[in-house]
N, C-alpha and C. Protein backbone atom coordinates (compact mmCIF):
# COMPACT_ATOMS: atom_id res chain seq x y z
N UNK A 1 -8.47 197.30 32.80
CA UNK A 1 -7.93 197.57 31.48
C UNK A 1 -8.37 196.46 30.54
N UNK A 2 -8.41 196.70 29.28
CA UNK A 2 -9.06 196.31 28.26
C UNK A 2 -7.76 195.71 27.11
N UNK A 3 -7.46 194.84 26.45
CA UNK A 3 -6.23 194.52 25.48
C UNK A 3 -7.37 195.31 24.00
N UNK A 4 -6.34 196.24 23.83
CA UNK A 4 -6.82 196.83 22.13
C UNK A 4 -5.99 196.22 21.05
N UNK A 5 -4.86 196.00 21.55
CA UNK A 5 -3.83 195.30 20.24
C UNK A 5 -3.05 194.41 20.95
N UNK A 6 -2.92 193.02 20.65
CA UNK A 6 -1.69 192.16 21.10
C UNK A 6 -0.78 192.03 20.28
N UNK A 7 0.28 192.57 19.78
CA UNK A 7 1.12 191.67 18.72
C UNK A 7 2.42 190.90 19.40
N UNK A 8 2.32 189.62 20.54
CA UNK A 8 2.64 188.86 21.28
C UNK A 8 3.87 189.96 21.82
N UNK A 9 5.00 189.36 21.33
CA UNK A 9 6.37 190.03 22.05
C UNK A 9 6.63 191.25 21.36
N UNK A 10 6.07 191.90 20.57
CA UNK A 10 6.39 193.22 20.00
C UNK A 10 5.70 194.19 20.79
N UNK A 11 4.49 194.15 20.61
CA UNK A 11 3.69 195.70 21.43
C UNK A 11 2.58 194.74 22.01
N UNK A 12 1.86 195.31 22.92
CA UNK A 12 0.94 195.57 23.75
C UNK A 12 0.38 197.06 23.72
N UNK A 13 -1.18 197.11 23.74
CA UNK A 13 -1.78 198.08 23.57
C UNK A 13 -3.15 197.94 24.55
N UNK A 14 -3.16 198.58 25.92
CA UNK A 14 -4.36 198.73 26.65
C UNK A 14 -4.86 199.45 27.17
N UNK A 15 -6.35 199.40 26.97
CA UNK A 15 -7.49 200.87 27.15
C UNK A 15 -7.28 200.62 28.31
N UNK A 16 -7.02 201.58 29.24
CA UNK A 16 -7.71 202.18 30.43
C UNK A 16 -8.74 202.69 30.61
N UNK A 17 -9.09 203.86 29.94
CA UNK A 17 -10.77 204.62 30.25
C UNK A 17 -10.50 204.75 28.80
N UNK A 18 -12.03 204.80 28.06
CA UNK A 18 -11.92 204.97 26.50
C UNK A 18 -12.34 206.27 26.48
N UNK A 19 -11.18 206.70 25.62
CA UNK A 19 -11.03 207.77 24.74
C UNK A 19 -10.05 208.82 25.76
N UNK A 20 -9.63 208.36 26.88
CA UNK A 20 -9.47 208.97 28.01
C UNK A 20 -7.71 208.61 27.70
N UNK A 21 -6.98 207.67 28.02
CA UNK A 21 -5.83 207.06 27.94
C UNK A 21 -5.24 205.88 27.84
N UNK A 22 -4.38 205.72 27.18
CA UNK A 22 -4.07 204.46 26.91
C UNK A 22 -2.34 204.03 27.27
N UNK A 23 -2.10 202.57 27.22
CA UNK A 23 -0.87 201.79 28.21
C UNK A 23 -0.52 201.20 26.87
N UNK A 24 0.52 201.54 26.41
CA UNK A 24 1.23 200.47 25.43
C UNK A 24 2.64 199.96 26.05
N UNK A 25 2.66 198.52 25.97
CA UNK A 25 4.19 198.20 26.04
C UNK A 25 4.74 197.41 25.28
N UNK A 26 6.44 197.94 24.76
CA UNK A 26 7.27 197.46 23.93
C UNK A 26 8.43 196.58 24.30
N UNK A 27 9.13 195.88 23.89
CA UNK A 27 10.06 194.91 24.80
C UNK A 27 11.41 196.73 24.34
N UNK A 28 12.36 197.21 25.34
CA UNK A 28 13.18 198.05 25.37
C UNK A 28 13.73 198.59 24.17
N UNK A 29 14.50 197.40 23.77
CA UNK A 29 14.99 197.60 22.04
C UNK A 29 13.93 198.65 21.20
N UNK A 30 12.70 197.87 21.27
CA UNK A 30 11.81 198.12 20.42
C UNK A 30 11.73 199.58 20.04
N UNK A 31 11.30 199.89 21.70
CA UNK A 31 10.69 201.35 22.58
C UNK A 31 12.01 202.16 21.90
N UNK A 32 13.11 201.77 22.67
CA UNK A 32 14.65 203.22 22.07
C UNK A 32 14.77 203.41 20.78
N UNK A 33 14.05 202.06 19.89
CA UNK A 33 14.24 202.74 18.32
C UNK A 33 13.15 203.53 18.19
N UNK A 34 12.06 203.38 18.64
CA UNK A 34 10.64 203.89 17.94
C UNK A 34 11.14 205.42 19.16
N UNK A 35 12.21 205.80 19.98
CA UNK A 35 11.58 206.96 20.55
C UNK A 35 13.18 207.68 19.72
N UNK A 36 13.95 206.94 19.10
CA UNK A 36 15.24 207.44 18.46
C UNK A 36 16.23 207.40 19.26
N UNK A 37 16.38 206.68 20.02
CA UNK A 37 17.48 206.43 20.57
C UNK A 37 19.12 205.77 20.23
N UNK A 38 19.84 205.68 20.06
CA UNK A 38 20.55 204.89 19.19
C UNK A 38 20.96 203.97 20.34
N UNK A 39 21.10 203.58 21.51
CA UNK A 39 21.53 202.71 22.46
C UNK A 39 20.59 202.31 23.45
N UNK A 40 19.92 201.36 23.19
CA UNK A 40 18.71 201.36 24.54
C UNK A 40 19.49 201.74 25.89
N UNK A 41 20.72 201.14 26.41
CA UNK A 41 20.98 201.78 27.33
C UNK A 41 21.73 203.15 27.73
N UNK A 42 21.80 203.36 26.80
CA UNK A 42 22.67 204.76 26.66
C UNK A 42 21.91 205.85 26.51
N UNK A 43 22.57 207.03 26.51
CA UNK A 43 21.91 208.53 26.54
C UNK A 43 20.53 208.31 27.72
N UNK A 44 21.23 207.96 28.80
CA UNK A 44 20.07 208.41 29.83
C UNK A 44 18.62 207.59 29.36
N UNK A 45 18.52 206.30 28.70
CA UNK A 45 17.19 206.24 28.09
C UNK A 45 16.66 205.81 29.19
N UNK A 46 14.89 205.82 29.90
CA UNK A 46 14.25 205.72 31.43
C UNK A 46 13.78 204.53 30.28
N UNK A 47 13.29 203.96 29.69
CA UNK A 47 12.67 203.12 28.81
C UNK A 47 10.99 203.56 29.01
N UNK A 48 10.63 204.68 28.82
CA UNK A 48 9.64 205.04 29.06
C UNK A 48 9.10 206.91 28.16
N UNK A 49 8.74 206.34 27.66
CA UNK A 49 8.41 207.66 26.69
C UNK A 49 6.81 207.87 26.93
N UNK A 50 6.55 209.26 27.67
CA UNK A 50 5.19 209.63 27.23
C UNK A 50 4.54 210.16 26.05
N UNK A 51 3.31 210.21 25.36
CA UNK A 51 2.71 210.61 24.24
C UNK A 51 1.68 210.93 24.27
N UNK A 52 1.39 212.22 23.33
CA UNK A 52 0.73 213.05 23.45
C UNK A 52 -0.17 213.36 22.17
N UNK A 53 -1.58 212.83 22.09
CA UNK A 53 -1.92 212.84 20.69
C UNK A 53 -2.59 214.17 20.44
N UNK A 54 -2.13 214.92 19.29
CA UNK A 54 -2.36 216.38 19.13
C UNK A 54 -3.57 215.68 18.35
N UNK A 55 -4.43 217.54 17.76
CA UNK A 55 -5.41 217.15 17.39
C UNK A 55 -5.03 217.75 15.50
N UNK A 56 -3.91 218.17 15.14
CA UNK A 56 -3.65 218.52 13.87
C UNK A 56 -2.07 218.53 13.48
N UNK A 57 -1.30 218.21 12.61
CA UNK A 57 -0.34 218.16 12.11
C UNK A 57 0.59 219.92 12.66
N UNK A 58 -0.46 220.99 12.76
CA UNK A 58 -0.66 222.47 13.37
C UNK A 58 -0.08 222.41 14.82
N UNK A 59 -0.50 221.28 15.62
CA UNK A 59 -0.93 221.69 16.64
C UNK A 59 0.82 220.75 17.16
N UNK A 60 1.04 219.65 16.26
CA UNK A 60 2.30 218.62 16.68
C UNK A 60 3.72 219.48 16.75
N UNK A 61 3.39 220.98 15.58
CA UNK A 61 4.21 221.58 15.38
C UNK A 61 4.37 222.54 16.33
N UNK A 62 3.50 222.95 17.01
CA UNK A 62 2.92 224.04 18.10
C UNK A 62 3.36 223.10 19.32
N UNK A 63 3.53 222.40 19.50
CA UNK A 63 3.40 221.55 21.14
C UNK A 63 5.40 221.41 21.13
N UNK A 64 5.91 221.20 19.72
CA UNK A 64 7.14 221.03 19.74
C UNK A 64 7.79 222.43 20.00
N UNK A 65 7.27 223.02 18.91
CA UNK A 65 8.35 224.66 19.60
C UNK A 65 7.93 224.98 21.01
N UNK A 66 7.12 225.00 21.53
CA UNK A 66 6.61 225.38 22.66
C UNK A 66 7.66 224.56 24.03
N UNK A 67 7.72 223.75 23.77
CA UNK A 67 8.55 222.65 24.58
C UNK A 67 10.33 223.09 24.25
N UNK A 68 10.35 223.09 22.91
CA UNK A 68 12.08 223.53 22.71
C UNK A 68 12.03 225.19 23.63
N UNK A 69 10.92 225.89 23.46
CA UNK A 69 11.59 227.36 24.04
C UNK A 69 10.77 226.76 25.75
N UNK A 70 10.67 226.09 26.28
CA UNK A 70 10.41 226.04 27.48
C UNK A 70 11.43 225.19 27.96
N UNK A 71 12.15 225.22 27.66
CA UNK A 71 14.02 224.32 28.32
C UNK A 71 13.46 222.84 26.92
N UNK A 72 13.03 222.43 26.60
CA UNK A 72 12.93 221.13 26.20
C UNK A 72 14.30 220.93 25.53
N UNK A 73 14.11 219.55 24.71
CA UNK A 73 15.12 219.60 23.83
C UNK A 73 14.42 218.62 22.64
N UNK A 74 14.11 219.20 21.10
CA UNK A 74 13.66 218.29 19.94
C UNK A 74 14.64 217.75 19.85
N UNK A 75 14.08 215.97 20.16
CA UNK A 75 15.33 215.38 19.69
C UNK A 75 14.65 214.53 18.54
N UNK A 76 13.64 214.75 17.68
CA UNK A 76 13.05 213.95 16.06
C UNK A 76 11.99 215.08 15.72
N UNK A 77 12.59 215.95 14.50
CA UNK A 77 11.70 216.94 14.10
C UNK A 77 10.33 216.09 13.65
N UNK A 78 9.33 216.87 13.58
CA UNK A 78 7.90 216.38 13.37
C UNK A 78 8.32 215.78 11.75
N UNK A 79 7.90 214.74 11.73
CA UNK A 79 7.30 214.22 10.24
C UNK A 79 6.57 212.83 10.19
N UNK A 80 6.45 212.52 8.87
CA UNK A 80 5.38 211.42 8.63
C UNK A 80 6.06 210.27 9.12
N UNK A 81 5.27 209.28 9.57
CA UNK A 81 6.09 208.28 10.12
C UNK A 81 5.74 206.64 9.13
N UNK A 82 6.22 205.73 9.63
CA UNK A 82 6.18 204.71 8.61
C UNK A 82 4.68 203.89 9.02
N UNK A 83 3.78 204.27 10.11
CA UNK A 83 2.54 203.97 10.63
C UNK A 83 1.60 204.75 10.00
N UNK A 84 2.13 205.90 9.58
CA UNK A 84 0.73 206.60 8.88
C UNK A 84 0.43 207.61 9.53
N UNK A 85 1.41 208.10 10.77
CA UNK A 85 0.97 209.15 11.59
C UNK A 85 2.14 210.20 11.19
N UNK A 86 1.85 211.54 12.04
CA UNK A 86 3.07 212.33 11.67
C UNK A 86 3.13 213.06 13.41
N UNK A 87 4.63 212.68 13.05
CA UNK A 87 5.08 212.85 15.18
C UNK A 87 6.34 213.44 15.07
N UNK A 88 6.31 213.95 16.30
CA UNK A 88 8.24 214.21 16.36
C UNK A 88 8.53 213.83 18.01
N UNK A 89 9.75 213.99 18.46
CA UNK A 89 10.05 214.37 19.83
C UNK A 89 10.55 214.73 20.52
N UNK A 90 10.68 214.94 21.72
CA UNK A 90 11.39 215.89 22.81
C UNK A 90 11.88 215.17 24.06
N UNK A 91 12.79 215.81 24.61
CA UNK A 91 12.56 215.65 26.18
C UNK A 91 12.61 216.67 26.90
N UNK A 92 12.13 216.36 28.06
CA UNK A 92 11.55 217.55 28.83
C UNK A 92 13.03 218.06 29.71
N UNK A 93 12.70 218.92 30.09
CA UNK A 93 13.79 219.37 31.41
C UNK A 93 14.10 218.53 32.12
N UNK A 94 13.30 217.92 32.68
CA UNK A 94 13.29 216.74 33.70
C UNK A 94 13.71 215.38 32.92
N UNK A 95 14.35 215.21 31.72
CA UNK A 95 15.16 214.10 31.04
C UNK A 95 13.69 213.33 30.43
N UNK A 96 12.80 213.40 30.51
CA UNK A 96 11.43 212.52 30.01
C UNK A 96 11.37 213.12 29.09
N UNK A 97 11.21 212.02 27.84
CA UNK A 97 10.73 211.77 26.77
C UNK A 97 9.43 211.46 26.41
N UNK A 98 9.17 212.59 25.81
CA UNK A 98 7.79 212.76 25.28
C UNK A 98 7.58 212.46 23.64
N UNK A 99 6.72 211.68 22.81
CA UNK A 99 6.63 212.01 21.26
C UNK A 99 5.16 212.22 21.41
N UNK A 100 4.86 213.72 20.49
CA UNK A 100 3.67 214.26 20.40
C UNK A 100 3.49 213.64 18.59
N UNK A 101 2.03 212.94 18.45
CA UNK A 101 1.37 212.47 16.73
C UNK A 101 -0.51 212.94 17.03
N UNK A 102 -0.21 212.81 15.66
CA UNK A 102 -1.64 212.97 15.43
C UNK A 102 -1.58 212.03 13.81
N UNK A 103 -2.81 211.86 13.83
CA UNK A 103 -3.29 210.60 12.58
C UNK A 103 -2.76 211.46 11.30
N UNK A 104 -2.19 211.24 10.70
CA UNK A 104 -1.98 211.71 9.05
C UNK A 104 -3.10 212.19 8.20
């Protein structure tokens, strides 16, 4: 793995295979606000959110209903975010938290 972004104790950002997937890590706090959590330890949070980069604002909206009528549950409707991207999110049946973005 490769370091793409250090910002010391806030995030970590590292390539695995390029263009293929990538490893970011947040200190907990960080992670339960950015996935909407209101209690890092509360509501079941695993401190681990997967993400899923769509390829159109179309498609963020398409991956979310698709997930709410497949048991999911939207828990942050899709919109613009304060990074410049536009995301929303879910969790799955299986309690995993997923946020699907694509670039603005």
């Amino acid at each position: 793995m490769s370091v793409n972004h250090d910002y010391g104790d806030k995030f970590i950002d590292f390539t695995i295979a390029a263009g293929v997937c990538r490893l970011g890590l947040l200190p907990r706090k960080a992670l339960a606000k950015d996935a909407g959590v209101g209690d890092e330890h509360g509501d079941g949070f695993s401190a681990l959110v997967l993400t899923h980069i769509a390829a159109s604002r179309d498609d963020v909206d398409a991956l979310l209903a698709a997930a709410n009528s497949a048991g999911g549950r939207v828990t942050a409707a899709a919109a613009q975010t304060g990074q410049g991207e536009y995301a929303g999110h879910f969790t799955d049946p299986d309690g995993y938290r997923w946020e699907i973005t694509t670039p603005a």
